[in-house]
PDB file of N, CA and C in Angstrom:
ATOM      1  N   UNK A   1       0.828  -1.189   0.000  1.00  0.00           N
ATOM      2  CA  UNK A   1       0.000   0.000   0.000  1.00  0.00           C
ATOM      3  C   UNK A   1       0.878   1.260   0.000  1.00  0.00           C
ATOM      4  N   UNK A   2       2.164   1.118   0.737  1.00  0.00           N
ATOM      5  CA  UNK A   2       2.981   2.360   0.582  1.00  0.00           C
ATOM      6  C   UNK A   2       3.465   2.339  -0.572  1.00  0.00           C
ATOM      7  N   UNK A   3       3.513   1.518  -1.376  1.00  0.00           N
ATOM      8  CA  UNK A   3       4.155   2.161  -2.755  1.00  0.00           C
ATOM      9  C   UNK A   3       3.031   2.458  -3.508  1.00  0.00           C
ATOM     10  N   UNK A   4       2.061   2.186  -3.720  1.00  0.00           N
ATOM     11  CA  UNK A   4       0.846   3.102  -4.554  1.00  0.00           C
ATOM     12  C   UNK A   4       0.730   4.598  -3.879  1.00  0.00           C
ATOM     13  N   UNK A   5       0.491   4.816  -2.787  1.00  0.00           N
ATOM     14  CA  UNK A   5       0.839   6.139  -2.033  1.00  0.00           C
ATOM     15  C   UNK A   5       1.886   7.003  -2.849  1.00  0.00           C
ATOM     16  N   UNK A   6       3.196   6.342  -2.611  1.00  0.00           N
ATOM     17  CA  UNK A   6       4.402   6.771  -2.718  1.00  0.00           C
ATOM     18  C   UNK A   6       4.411   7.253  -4.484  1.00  0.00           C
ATOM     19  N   UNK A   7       3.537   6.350  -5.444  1.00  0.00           N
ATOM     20  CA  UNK A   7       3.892   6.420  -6.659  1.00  0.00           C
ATOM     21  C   UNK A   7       2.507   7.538  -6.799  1.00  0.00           C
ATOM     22  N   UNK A   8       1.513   7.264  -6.292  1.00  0.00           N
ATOM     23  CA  UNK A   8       0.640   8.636  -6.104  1.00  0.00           C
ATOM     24  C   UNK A   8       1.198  10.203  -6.185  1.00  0.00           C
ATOM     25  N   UNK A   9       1.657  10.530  -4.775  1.00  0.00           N
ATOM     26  CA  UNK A   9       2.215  11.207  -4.829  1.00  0.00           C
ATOM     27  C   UNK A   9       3.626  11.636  -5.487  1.00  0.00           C
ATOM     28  N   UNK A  10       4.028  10.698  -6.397  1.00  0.00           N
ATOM     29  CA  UNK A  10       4.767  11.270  -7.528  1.00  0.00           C
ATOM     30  C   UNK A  10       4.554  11.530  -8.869  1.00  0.00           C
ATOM     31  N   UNK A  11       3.186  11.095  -8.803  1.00  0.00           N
ATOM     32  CA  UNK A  11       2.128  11.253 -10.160  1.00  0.00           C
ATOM     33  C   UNK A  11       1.753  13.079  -9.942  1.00  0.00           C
ATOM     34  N   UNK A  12       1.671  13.145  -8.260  1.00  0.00           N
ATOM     35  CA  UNK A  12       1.055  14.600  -8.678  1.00  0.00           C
ATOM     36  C   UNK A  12       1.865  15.680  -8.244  1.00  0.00           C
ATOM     37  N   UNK A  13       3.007  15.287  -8.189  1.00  0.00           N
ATOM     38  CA  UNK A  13       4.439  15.677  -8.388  1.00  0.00           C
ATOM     39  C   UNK A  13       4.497  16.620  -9.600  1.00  0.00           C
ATOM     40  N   UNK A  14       4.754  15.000 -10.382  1.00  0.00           N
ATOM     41  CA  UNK A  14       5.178  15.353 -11.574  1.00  0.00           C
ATOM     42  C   UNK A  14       3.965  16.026 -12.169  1.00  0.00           C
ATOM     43  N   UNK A  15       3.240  16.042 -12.537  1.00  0.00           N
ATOM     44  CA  UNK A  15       1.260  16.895 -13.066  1.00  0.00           C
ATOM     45  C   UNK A  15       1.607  18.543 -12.576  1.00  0.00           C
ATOM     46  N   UNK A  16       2.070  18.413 -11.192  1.00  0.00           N
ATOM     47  CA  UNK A  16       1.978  20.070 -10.781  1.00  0.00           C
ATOM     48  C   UNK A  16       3.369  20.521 -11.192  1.00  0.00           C
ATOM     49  N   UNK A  17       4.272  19.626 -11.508  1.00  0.00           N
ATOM     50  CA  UNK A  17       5.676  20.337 -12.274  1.00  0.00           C
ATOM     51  C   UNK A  17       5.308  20.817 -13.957  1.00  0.00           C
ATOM     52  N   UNK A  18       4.737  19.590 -14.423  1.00  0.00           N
ATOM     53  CA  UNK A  18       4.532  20.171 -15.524  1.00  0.00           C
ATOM     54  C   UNK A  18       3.853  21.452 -15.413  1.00  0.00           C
ATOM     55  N   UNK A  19       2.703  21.405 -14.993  1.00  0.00           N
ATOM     56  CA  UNK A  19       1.797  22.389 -14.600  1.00  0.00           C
ATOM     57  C   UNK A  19       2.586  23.661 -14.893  1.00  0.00           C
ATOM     58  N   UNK A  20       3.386  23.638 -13.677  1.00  0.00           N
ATOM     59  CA  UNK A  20       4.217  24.670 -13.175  1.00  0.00           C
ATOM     60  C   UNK A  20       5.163  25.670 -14.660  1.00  0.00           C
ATOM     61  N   UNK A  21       5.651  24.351 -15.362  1.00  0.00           N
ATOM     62  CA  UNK A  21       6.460  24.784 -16.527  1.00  0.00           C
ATOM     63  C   UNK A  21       5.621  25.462 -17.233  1.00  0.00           C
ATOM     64  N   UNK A  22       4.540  24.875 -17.711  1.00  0.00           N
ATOM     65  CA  UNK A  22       3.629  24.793 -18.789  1.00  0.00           C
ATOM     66  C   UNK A  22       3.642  26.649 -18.894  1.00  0.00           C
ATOM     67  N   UNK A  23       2.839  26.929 -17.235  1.00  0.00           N
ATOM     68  CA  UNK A  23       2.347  28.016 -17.354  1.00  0.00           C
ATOM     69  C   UNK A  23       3.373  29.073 -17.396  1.00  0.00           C
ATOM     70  N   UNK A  24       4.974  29.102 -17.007  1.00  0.00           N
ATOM     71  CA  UNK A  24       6.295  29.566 -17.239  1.00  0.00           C
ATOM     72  C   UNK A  24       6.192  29.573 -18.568  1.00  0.00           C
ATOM     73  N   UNK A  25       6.466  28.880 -19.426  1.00  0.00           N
ATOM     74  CA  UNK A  25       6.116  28.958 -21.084  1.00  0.00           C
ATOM     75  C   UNK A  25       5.204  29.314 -21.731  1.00  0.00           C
ATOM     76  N   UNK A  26       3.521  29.230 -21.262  1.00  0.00           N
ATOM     77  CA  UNK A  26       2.995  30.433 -21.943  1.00  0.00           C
ATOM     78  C   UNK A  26       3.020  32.006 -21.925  1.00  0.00           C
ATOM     79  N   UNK A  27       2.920  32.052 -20.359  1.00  0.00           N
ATOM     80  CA  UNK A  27       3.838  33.543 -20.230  1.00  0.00           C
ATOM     81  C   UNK A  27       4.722  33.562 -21.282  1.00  0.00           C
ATOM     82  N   UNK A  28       6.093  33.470 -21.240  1.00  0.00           N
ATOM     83  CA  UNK A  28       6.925  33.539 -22.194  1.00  0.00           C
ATOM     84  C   UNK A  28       6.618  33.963 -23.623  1.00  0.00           C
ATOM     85  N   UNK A  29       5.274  33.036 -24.450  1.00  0.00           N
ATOM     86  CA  UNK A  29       5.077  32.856 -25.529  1.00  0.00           C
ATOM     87  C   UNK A  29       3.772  34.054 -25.402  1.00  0.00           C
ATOM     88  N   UNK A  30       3.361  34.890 -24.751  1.00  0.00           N
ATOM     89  CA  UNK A  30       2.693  36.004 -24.301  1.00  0.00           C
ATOM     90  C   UNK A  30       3.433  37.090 -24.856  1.00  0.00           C
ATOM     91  N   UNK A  31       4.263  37.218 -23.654  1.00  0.00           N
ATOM     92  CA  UNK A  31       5.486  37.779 -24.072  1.00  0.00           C
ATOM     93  C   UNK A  31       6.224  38.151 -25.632  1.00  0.00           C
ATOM     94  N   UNK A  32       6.549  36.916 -26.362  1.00  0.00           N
ATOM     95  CA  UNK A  32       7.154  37.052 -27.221  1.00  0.00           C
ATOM     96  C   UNK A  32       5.856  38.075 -28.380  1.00  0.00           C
ATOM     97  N   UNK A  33       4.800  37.273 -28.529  1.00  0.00           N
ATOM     98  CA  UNK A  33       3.633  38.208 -29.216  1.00  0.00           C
ATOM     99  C   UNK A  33       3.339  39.045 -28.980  1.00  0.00           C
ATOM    100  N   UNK A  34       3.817  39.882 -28.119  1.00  0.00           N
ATOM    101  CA  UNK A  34       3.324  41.160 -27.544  1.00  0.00           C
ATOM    102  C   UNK A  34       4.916  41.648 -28.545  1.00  0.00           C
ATOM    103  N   UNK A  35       5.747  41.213 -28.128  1.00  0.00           N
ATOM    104  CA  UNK A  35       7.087  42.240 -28.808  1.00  0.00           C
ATOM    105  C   UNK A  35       7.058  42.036 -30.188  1.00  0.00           C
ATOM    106  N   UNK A  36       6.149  41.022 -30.926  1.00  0.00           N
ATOM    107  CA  UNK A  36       5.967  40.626 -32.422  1.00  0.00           C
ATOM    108  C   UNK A  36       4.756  41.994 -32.804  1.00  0.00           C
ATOM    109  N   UNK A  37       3.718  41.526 -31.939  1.00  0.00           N
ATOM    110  CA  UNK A  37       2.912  42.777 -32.214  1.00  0.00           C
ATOM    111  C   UNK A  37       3.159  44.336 -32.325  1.00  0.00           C
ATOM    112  N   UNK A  38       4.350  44.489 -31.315  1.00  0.00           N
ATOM    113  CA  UNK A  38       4.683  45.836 -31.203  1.00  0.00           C
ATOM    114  C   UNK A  38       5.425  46.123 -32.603  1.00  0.00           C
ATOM    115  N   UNK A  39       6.260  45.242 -32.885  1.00  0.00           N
ATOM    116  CA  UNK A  39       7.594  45.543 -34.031  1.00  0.00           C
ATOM    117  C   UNK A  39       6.367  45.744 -35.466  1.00  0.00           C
ATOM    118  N   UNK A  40       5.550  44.844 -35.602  1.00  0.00           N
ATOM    119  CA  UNK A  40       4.235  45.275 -36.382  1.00  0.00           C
ATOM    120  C   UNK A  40       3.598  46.372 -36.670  1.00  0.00           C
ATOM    121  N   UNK A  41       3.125  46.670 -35.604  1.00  0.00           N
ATOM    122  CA  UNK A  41       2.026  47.797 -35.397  1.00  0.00           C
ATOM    123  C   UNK A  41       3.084  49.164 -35.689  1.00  0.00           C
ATOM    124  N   UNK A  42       4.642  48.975 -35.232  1.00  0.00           N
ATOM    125  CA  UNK A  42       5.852  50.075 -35.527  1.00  0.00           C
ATOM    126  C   UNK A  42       5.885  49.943 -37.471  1.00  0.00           C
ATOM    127  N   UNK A  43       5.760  48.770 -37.831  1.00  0.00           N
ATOM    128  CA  UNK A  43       5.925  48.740 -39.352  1.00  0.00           C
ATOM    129  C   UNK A  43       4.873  49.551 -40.402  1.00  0.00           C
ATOM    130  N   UNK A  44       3.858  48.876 -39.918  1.00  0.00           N
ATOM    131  CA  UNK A  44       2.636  50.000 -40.130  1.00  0.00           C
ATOM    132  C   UNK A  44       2.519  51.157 -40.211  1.00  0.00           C
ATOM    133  N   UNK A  45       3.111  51.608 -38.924  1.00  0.00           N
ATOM    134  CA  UNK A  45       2.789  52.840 -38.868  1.00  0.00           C
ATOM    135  C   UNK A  45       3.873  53.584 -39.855  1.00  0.00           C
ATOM    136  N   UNK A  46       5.246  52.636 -39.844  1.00  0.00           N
ATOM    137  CA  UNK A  46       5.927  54.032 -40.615  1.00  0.00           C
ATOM    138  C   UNK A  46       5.934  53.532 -42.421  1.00  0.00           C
ATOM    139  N   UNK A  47       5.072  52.541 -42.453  1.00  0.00           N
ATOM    140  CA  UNK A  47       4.490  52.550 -44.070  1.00  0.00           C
ATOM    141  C   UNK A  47       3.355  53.984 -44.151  1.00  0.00           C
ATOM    142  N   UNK A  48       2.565  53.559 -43.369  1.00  0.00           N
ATOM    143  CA  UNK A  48       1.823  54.496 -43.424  1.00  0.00           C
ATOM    144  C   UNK A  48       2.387  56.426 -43.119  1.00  0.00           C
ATOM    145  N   UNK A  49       3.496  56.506 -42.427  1.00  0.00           N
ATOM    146  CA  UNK A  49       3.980  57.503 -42.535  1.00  0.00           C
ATOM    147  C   UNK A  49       4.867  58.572 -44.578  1.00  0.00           C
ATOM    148  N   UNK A  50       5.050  56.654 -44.674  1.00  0.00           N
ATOM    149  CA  UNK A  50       5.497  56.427 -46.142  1.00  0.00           C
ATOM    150  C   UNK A  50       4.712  57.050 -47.481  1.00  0.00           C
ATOM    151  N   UNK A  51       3.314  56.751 -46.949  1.00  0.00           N
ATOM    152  CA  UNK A  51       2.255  56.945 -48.103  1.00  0.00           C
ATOM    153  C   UNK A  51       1.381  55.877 -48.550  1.00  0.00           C
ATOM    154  N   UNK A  52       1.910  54.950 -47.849  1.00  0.00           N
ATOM    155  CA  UNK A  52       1.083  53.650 -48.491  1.00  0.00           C
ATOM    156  C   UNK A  52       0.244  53.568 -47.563  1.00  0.00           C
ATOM    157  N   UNK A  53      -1.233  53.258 -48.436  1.00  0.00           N
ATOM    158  CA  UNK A  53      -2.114  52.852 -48.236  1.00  0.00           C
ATOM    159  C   UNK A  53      -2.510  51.321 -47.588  1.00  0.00           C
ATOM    160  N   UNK A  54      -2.126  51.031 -46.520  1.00  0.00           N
ATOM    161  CA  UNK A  54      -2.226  49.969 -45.804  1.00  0.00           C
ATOM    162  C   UNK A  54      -2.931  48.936 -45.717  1.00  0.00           C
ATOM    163  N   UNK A  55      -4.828  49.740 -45.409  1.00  0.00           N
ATOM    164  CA  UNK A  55      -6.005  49.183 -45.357  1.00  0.00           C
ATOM    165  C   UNK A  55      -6.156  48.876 -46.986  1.00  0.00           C
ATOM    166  N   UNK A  56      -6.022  49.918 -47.798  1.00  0.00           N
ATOM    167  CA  UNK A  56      -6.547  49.366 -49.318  1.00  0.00           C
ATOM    168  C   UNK A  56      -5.638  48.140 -49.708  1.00  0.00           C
ATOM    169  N   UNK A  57      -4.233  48.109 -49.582  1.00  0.00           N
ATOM    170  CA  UNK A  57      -3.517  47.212 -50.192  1.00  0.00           C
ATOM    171  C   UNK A  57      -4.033  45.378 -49.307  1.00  0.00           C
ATOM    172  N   UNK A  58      -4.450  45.898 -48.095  1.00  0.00           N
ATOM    173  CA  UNK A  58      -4.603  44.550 -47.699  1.00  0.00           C
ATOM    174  C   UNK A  58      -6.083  44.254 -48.330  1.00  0.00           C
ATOM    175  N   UNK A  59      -6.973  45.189 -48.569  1.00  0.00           N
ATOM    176  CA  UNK A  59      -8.405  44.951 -49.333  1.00  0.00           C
ATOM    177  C   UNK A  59      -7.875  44.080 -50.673  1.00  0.00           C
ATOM    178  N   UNK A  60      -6.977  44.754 -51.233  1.00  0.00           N
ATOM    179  CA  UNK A  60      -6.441  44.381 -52.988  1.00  0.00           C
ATOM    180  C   UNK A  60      -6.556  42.569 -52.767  1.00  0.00           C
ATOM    181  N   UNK A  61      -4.992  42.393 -51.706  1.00  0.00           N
ATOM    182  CA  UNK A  61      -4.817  41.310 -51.885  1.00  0.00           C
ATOM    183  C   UNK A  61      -5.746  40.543 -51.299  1.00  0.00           C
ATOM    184  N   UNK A  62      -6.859  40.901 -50.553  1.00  0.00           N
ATOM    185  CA  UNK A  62      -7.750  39.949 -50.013  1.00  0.00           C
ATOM    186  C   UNK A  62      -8.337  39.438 -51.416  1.00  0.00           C
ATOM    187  N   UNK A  63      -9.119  40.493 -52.084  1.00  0.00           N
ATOM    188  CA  UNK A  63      -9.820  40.308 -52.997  1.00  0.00           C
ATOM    189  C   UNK A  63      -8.749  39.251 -54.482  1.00  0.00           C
ATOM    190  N   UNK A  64      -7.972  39.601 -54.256  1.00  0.00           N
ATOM    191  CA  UNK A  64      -7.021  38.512 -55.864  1.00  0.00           C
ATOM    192  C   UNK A  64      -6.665  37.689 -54.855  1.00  0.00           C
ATOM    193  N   UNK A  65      -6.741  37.351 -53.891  1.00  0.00           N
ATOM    194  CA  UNK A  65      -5.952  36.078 -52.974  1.00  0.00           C
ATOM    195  C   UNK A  65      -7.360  35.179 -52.775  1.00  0.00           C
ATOM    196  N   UNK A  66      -8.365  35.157 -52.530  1.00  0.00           N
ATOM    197  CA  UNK A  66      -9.215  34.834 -51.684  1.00  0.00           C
ATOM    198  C   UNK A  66     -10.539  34.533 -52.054  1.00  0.00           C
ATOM    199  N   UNK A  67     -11.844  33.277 -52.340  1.00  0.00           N
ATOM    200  CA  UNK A  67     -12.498  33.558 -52.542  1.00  0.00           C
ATOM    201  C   UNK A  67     -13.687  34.529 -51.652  1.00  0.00           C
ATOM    202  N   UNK A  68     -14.987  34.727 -52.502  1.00  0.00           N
ATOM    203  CA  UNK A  68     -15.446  35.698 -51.992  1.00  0.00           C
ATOM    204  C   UNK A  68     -16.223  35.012 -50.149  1.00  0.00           C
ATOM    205  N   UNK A  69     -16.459  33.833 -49.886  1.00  0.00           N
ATOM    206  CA  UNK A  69     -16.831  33.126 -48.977  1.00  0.00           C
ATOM    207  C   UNK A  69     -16.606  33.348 -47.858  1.00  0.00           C
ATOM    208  N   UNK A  70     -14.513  33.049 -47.954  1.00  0.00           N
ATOM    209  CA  UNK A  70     -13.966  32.987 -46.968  1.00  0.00           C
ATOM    210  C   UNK A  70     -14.032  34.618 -46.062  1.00  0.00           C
ATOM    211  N   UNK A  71     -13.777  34.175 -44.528  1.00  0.00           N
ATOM    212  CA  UNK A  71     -13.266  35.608 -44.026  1.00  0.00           C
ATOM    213  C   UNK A  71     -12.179  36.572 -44.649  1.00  0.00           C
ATOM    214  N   UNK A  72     -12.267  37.886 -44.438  1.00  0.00           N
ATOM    215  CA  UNK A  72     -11.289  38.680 -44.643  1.00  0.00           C
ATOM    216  C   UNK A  72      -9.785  38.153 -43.564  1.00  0.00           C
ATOM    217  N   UNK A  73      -8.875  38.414 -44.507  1.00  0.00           N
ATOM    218  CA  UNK A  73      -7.689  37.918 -43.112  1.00  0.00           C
ATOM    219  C   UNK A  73      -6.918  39.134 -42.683  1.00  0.00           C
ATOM    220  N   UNK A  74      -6.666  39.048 -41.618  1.00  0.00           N
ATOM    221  CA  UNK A  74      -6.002  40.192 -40.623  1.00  0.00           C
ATOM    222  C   UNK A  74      -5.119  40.771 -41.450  1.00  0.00           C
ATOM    223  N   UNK A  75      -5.135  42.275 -41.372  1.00  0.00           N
ATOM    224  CA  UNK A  75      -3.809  42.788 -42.371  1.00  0.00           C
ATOM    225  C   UNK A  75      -2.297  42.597 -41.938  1.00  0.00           C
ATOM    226  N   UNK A  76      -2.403  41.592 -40.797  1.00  0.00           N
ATOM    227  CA  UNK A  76      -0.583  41.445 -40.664  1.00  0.00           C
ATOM    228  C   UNK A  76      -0.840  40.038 -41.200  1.00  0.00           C
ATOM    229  N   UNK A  77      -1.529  39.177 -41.699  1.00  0.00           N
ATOM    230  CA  UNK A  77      -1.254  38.135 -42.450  1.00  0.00           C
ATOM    231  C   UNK A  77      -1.131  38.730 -43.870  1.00  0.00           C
ATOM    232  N   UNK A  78      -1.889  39.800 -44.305  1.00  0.00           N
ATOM    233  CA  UNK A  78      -1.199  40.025 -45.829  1.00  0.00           C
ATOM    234  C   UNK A  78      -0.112  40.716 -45.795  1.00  0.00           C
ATOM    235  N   UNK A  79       0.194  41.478 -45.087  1.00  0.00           N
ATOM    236  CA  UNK A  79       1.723  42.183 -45.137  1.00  0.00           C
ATOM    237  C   UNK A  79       2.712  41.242 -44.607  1.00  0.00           C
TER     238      UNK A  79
END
C-alpha cells in the first residue's frame, strides 16, 4: 500500500511540475507576441507615414488572394 501512495504522490508531483512549466512557457510565448505585435504595429505605422495605403492594399490582396466566402484575413497576415 505504501508504494501506490508513494507512486501517487509522484504522479502529482510530476502533473503540478509540468503544470508549473507549462504556465512559465505560456507567459513567455505572451510575451514574445506582444514584442511581435509591437515591431508590427511600428511597421505599419511608418508605411503608413510612407504613403502607403495599408487598409486598401490589404483589401487588394484579399480580394485577388481569396475567394469571396472565406473571411477577410487580418492585415498582418497580408503584409
Amino acid at each position: 500500500m505504501a508504494e501506490k501512495q508513494q507512486s501517487k504522490e509522484e504522479q502529482i508531483g510530476f502533473h503540478k511540475g509540468s503544470l508549473s512549466t507549462l504556465a512559465k512557457e505560456r507567459q513567455e510565448l505572451s510575451r514574445l507576441l506582444n514584442i511581435v505585435e509591437q515591431l508590427m504595429q511600428m511597421h505599419i505605422g511608418s508605411l503608413k507615414e510612407l504613403g502607403v495605403d495599408v487598409e486598401k492594399e490589404a483589401e487588394e490582396a484579399s480580394k485577388d488572394g481569396g475567394s469571396g466566402s472565406k473571411k477577410k484575413a487580418p492585415i498582418e497576415d497580408i503584409l
